[in-house]
C-alpha atoms as a PDB file:
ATOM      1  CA  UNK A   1       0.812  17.909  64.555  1.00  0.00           C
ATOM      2  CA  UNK A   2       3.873  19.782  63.589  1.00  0.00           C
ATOM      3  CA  UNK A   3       4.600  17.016  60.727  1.00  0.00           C
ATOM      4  CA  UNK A   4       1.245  17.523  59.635  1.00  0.00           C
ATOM      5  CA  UNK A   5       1.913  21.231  59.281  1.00  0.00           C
ATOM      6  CA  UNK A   6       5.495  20.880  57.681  1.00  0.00           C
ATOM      7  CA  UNK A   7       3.802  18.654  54.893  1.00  0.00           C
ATOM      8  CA  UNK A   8       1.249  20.902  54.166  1.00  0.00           C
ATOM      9  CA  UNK A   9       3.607  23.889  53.858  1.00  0.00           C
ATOM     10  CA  UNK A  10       5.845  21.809  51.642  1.00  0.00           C
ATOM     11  CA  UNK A  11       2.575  20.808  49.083  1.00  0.00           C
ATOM     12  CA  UNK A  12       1.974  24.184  49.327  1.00  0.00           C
ATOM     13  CA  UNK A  13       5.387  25.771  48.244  1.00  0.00           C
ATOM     14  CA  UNK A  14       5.395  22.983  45.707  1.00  0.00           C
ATOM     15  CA  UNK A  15       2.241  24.048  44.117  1.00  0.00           C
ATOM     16  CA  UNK A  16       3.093  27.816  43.801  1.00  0.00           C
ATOM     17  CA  UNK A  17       6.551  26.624  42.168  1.00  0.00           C
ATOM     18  CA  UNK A  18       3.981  24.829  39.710  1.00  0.00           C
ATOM     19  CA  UNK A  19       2.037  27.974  38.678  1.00  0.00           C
ATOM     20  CA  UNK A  20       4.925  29.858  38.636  1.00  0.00           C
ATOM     21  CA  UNK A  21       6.957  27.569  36.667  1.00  0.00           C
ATOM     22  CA  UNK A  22       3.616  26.616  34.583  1.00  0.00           C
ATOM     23  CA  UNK A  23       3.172  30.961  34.079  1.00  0.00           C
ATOM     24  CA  UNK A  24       6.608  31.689  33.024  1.00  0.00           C
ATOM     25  CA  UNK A  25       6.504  28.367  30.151  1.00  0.00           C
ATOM     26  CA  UNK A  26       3.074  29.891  28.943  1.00  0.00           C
ATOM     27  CA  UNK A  27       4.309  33.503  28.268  1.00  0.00           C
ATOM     28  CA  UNK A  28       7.604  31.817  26.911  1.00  0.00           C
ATOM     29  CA  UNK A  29       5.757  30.289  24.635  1.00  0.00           C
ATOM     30  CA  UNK A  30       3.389  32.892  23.712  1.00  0.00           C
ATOM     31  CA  UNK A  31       6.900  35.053  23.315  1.00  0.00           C
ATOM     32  CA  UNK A  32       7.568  32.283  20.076  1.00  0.00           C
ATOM     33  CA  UNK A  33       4.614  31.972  18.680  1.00  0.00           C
ATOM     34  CA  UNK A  34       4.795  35.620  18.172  1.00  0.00           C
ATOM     35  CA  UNK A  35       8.168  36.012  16.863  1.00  0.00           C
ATOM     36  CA  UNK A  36       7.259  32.868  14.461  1.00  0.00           C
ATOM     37  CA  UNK A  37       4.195  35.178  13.036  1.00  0.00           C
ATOM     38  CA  UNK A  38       6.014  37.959  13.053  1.00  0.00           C
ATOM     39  CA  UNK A  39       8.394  36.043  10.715  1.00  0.00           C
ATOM     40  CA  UNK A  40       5.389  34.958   8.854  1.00  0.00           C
ATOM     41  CA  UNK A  41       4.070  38.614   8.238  1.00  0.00           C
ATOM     42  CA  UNK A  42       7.841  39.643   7.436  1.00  0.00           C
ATOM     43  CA  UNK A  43       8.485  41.599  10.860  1.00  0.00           C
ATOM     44  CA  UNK A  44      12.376  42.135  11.919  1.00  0.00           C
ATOM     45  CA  UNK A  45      13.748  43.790  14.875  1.00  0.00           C
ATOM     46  CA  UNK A  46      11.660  45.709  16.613  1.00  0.00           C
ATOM     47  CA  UNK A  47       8.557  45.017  15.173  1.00  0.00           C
ATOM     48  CA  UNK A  48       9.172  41.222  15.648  1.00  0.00           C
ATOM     49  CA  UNK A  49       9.410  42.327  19.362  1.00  0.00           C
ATOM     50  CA  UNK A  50       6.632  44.577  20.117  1.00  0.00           C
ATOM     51  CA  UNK A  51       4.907  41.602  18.102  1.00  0.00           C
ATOM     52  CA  UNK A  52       5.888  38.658  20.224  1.00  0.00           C
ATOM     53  CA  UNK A  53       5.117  41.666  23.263  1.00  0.00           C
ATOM     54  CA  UNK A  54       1.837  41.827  21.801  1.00  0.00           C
ATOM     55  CA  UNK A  55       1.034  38.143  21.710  1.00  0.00           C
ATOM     56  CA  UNK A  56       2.433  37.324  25.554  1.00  0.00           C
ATOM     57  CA  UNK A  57      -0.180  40.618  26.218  1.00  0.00           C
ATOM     58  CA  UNK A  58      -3.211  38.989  24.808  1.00  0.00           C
ATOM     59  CA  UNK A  59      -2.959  35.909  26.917  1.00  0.00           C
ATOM     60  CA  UNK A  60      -4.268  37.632  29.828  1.00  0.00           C
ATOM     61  CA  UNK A  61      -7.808  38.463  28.367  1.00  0.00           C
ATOM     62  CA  UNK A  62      -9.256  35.209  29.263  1.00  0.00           C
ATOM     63  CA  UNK A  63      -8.273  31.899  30.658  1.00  0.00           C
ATOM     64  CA  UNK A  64      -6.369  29.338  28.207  1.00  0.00           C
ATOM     65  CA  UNK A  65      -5.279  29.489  25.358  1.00  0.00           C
ATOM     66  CA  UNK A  66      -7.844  30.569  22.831  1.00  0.00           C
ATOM     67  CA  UNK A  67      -7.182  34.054  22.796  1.00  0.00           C
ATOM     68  CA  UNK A  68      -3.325  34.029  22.103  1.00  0.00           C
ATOM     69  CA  UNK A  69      -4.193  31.787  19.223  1.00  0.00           C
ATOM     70  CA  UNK A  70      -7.365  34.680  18.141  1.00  0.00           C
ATOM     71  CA  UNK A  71      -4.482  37.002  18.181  1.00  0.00           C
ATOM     72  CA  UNK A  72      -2.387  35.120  16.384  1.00  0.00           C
ATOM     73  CA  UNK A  73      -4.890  33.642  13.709  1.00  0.00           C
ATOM     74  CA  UNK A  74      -6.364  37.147  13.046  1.00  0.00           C
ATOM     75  CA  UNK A  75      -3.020  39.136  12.838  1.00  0.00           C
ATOM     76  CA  UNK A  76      -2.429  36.138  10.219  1.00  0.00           C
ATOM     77  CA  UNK A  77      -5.308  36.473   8.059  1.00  0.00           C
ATOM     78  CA  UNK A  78      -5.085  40.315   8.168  1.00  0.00           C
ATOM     79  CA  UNK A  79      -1.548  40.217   6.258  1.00  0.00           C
ATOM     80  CA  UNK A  80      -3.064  38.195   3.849  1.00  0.00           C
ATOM     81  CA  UNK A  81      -1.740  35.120   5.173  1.00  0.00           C
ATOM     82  CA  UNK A  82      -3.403  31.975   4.720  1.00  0.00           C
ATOM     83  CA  UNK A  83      -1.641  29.671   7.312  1.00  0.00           C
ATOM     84  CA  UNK A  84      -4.426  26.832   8.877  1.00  0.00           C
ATOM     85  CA  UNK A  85      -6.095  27.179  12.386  1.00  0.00           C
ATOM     86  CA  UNK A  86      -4.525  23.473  12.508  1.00  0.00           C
ATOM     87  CA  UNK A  87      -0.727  24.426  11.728  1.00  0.00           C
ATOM     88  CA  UNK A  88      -1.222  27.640  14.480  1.00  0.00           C
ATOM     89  CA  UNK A  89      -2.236  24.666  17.271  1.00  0.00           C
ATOM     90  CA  UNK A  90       0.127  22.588  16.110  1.00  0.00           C
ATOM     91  CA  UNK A  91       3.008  24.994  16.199  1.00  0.00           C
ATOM     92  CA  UNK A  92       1.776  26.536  19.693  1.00  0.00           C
ATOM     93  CA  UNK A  93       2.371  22.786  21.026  1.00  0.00           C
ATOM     94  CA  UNK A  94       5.337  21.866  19.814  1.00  0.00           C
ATOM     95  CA  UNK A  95       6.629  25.808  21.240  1.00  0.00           C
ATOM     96  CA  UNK A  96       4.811  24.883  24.313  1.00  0.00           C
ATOM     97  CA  UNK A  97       7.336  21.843  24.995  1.00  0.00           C
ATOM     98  CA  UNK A  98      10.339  23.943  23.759  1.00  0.00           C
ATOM     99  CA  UNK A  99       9.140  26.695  26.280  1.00  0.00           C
ATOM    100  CA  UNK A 100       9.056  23.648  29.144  1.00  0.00           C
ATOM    101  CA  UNK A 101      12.753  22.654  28.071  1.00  0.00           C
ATOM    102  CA  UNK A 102      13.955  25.910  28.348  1.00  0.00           C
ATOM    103  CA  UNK A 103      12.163  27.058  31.593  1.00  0.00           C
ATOM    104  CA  UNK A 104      13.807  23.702  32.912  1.00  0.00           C
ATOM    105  CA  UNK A 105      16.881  24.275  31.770  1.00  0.00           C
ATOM    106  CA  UNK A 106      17.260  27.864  33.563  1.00  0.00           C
ATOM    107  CA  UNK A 107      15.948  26.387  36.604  1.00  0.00           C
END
């Protein structure tokens, strides 16, 4: 019985290292996409920050990803921008596997 247990506690601890590790490469990559619009809508220091702040922030309004990229899109279009809904998703995946790497990389 107490192998059973150990098992279970070890699939346990490795699914909470999952979300956590899955969490922390979601708001990482939130954290670029935000300082890539900000770039986009000419924001520096500060600004760029608060920005990218803003756009981690907005991921926790609903599950996945569609309202980081509502944020994102709208902020967009409200500078006057006119960057696609396609080249947003596209950019949010390739920062999602730059966000992986580095999460990885800091262990």
């Amino acid at each position: 019985m107490s192998q059973f247990e150990d098992r279970q506690k070890g699939q346990e601890a490795k699914f909470a290292f999952d979300a956590e590790t899955r969490f922390k490469a979601e708001a990482r990559r939130n954290k670029l996409l935000g300082i890539w619009a900000a770039e986009l809508m000419s924001l520096s220091g500060d600004e760029a920050k608060a920005y990218a702040a803003e756009v981690v922030a907005a991921d926790f309004e609903e599950a996945g990803d569609e309202d980081v990229f509502r944020k994102v899109s709208g902020d967009l279009k409200a500078k006057g921008l006119s960057i696609g809904d396609d080249v947003i998703r596209t950019k949010m995946a390739q920062l999602a596997v730059v966000a992986n790497e580095q999460i990885a990389k800091e262990g």
